[in-house]
Protein backbone atom coordinates (compact mmCIF):
# COMPACT_ATOMS: atom_id res chain seq x y z
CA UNK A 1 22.15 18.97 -0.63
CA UNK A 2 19.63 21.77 -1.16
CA UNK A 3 17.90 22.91 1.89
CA UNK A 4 14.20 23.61 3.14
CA UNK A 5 13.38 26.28 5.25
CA UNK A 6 10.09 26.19 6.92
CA UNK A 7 8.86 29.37 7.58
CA UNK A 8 7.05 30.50 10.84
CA UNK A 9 3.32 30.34 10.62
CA UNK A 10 1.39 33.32 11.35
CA UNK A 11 -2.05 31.49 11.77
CA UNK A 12 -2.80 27.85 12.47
CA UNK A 13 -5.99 26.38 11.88
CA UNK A 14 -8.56 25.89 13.81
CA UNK A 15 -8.24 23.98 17.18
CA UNK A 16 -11.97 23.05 17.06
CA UNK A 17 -12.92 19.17 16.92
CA UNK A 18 -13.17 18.22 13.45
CA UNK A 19 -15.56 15.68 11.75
CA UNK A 20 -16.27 14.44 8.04
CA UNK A 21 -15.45 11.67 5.12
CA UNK A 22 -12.05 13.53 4.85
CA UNK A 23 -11.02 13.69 8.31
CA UNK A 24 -7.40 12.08 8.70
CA UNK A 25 -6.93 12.73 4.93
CA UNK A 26 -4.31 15.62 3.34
CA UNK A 27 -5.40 16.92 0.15
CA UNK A 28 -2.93 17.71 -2.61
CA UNK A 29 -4.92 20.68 -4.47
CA UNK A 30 -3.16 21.48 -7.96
CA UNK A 31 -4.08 24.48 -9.69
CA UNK A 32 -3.58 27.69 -11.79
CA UNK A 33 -1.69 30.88 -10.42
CA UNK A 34 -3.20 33.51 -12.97
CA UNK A 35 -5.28 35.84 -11.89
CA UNK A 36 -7.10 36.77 -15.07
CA UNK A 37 -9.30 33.89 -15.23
CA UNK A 38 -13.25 33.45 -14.94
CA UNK A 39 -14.18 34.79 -11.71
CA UNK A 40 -16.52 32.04 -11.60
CA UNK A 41 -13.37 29.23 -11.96
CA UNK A 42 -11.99 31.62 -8.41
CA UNK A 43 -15.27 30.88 -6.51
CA UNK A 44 -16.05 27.36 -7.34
CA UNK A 45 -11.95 26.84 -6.49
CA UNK A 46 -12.81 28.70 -2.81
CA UNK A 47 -16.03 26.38 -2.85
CA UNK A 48 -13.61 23.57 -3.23
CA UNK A 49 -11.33 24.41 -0.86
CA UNK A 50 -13.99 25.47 1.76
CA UNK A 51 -15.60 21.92 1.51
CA UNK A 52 -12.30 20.17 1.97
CA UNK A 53 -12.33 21.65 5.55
CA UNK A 54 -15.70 21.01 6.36
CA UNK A 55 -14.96 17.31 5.49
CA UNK A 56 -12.02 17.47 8.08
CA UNK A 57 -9.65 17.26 5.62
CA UNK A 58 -6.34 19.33 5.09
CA UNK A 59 -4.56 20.23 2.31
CA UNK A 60 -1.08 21.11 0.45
CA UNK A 61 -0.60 22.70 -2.44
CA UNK A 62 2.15 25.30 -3.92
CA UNK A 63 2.32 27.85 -1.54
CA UNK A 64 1.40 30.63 -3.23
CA UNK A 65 -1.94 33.01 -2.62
CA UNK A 66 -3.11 33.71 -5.72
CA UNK A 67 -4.98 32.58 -9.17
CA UNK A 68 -7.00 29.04 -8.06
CA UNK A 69 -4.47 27.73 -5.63
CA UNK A 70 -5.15 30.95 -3.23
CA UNK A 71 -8.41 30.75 -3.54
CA UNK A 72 -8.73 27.15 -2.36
CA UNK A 73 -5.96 26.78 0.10
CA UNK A 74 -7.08 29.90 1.69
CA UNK A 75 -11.30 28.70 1.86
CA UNK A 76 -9.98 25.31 3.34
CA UNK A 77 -7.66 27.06 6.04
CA UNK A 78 -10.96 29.50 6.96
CA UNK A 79 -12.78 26.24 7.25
CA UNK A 80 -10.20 24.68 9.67
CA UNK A 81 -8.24 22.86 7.45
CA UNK A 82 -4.44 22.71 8.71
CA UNK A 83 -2.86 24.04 5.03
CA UNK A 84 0.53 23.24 3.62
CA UNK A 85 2.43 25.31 1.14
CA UNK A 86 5.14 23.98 -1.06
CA UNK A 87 7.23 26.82 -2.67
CA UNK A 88 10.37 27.19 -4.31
CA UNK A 89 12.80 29.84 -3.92
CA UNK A 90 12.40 31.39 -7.12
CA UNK A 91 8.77 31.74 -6.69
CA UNK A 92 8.11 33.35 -3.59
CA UNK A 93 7.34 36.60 -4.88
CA UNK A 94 6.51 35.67 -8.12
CA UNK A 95 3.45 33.82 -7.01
CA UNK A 96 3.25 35.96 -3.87
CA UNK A 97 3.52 33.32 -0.96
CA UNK A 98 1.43 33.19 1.67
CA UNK A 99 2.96 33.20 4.88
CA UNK A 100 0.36 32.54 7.25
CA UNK A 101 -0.14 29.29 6.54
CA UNK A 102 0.08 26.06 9.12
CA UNK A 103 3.05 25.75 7.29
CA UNK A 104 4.96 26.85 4.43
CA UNK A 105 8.04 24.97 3.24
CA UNK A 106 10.36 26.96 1.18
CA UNK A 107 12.67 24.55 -1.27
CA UNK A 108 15.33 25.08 -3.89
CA UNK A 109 13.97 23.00 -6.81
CA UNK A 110 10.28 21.94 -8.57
CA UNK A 111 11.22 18.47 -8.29
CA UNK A 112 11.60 18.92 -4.82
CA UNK A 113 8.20 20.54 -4.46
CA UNK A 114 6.88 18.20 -6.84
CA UNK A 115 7.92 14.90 -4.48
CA UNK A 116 7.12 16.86 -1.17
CA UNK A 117 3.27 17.19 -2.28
CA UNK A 118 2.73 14.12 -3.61
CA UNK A 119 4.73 12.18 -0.10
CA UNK A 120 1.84 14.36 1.87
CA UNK A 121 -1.13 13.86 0.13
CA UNK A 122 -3.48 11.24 -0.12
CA UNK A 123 -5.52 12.44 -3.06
CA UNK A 124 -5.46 15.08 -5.94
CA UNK A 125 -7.71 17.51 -7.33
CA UNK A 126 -6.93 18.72 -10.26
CA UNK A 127 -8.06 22.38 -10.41
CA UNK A 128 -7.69 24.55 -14.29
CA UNK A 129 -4.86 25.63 -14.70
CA UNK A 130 -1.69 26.31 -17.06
CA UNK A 131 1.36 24.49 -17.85
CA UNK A 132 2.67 24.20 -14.65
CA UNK A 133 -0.45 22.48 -13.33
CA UNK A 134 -0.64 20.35 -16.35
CA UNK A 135 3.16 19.28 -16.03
CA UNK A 136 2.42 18.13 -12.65
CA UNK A 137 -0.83 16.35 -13.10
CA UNK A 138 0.34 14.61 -15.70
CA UNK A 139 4.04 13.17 -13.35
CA UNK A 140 0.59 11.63 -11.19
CA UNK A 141 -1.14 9.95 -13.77
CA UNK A 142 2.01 7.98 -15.44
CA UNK A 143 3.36 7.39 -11.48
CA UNK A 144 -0.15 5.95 -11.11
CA UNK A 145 -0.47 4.22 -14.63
CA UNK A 146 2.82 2.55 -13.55
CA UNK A 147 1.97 1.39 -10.72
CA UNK A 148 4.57 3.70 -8.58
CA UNK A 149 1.34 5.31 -6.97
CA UNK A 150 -1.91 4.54 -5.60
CA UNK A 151 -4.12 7.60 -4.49
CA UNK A 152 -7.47 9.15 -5.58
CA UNK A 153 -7.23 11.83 -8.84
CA UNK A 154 -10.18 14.11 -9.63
CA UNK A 155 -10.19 16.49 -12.08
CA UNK A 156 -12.03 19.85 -11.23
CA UNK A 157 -13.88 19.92 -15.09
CA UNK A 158 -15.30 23.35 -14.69
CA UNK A 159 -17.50 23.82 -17.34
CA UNK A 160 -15.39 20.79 -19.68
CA UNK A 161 -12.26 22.68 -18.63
CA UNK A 162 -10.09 19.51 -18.86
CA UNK A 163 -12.27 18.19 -22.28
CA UNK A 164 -9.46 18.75 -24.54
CA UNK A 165 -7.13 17.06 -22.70
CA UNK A 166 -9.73 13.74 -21.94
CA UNK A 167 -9.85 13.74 -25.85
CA UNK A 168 -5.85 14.14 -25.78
CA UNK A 169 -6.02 10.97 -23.76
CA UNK A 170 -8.77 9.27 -25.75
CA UNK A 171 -6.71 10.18 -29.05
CA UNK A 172 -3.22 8.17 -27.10
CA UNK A 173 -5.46 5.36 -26.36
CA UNK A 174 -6.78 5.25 -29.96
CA UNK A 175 -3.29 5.64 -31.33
CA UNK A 176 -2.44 2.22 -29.10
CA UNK A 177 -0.05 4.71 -26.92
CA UNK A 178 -1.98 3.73 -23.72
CA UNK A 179 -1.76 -0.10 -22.29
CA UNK A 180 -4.96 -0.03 -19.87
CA UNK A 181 -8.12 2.08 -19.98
CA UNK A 182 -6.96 5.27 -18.57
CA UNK A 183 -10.27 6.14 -17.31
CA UNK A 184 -9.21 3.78 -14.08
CA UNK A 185 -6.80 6.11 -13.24
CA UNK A 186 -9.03 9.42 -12.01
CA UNK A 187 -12.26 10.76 -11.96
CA UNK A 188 -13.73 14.04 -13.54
CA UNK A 189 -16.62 16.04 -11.61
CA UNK A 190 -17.66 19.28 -12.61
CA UNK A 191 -18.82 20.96 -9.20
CA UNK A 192 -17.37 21.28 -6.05
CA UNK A 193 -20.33 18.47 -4.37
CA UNK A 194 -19.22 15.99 -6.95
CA UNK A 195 -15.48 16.49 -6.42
CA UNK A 196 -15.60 16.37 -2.53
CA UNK A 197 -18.43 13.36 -3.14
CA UNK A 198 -15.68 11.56 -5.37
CA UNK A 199 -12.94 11.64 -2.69
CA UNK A 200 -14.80 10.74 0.17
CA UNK A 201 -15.97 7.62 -2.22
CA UNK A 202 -12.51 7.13 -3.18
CA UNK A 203 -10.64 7.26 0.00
CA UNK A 204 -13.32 4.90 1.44
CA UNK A 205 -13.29 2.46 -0.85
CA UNK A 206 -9.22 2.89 -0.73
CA UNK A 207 -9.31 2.09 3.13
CA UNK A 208 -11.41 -0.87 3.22
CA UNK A 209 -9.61 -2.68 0.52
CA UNK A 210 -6.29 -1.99 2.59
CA UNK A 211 -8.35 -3.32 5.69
CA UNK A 212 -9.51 -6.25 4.04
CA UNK A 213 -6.07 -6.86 2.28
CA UNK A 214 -4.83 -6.64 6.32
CA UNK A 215 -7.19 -9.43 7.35
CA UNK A 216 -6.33 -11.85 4.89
């Protein structure tokens, strides 16, 4: 069996009482490791990030420190958010991990990293990104189109980033390759308000069905 090695954190968030919609909540925060994107993509991702601890929420994400899944991880740990990096071996200097995190978990395998951020968190933003971000946004959606998952998606549209692949989607759906609306199974927001508005909606709405369901 392939091990995980935790590594010591350096810093730990803040010990400060904490307050918001997203307090209690982890936050799974996919996005792009390139650093030769818009600048303007970097600071709405920090903006993200940065709201997430506000809200009292934390967050996980791949572990490294740079491109859009620095920027956020490291604006939500400034904010207080206790921060969670997933990395595999391979990767560590290729995506430059950061090692002052609440915690970084060091694993042999992207599956593994794959299934350890989606057991912690209990909703997704979908930042830009590349392939790799698209390969695992897309393992949510099905798991959730299947029924094998049940958490809050948003998609970060930056400026109709994710467009071409909502008219991917409609184009399936057209094509009779989708069974249900798939709009059901996320949400798209295009600013950092309207993400951290959609998860705080989401989560709430989430809860009290689960608290009603409890009642019955």
């Amino acid at each position: 069996m392939s091990k995980q090695s935790p590594v010591t954190p350096a810093r730990t968030a803040t010990s400060e009482a904490r307050t918001g919609g997203l307090l209690g909540y982890t936050i799974c925060v996919y996005g792009g490791a390139s650093q030769h994107v818009a600048a303007d993509h970097h600071a709405l991702a920090a903006e993200v990030g940065k709201g997430i601890g506000q809200a009292g929420g934390d967050l996980v994400f791949g572990g490294g420190k740079v491109g859009l899944m620095g920027a956020s991880s490291l604006a939500a740990q400034e904010a207080g958010s206790a921060v969670t990096g997933v990395i595999t071996r391979f990767l560590l200097d290729m995506e430059a991990a950061n090692r002052e995190l609440s915690e970084l978990i060091v694993v042999e395998t992207m599956h593994q990293r794959k299934n350890i951020m989606m057991e912690r968190a209990d909703a997704f933003v979908i930042l830009p990104g590349g392939f790799g971000t698209l390969e695992e946004v897309m393992e949510v959606v099905t798991l959730k189109q299947l029924g094998q998952l049940d958490k809050p998606i948003v998609f970060a549209d930056f400026s109709g980033f994710w467009q071409p692949l909502i008219a991917l989607f409609d184009h399936f759906e057209q094509q009779n390759y989708l069974h249900n609306r798939f709009e059901d199974l996320y949400h798209l927001a295009a600013t950092p308000n309207a993400i951290l508005e959609r998860l705080e909606t989401a989560l709430a709405a989430q809860k009290a069905s689960l608290e009603a369901a409890a009642r019955a």
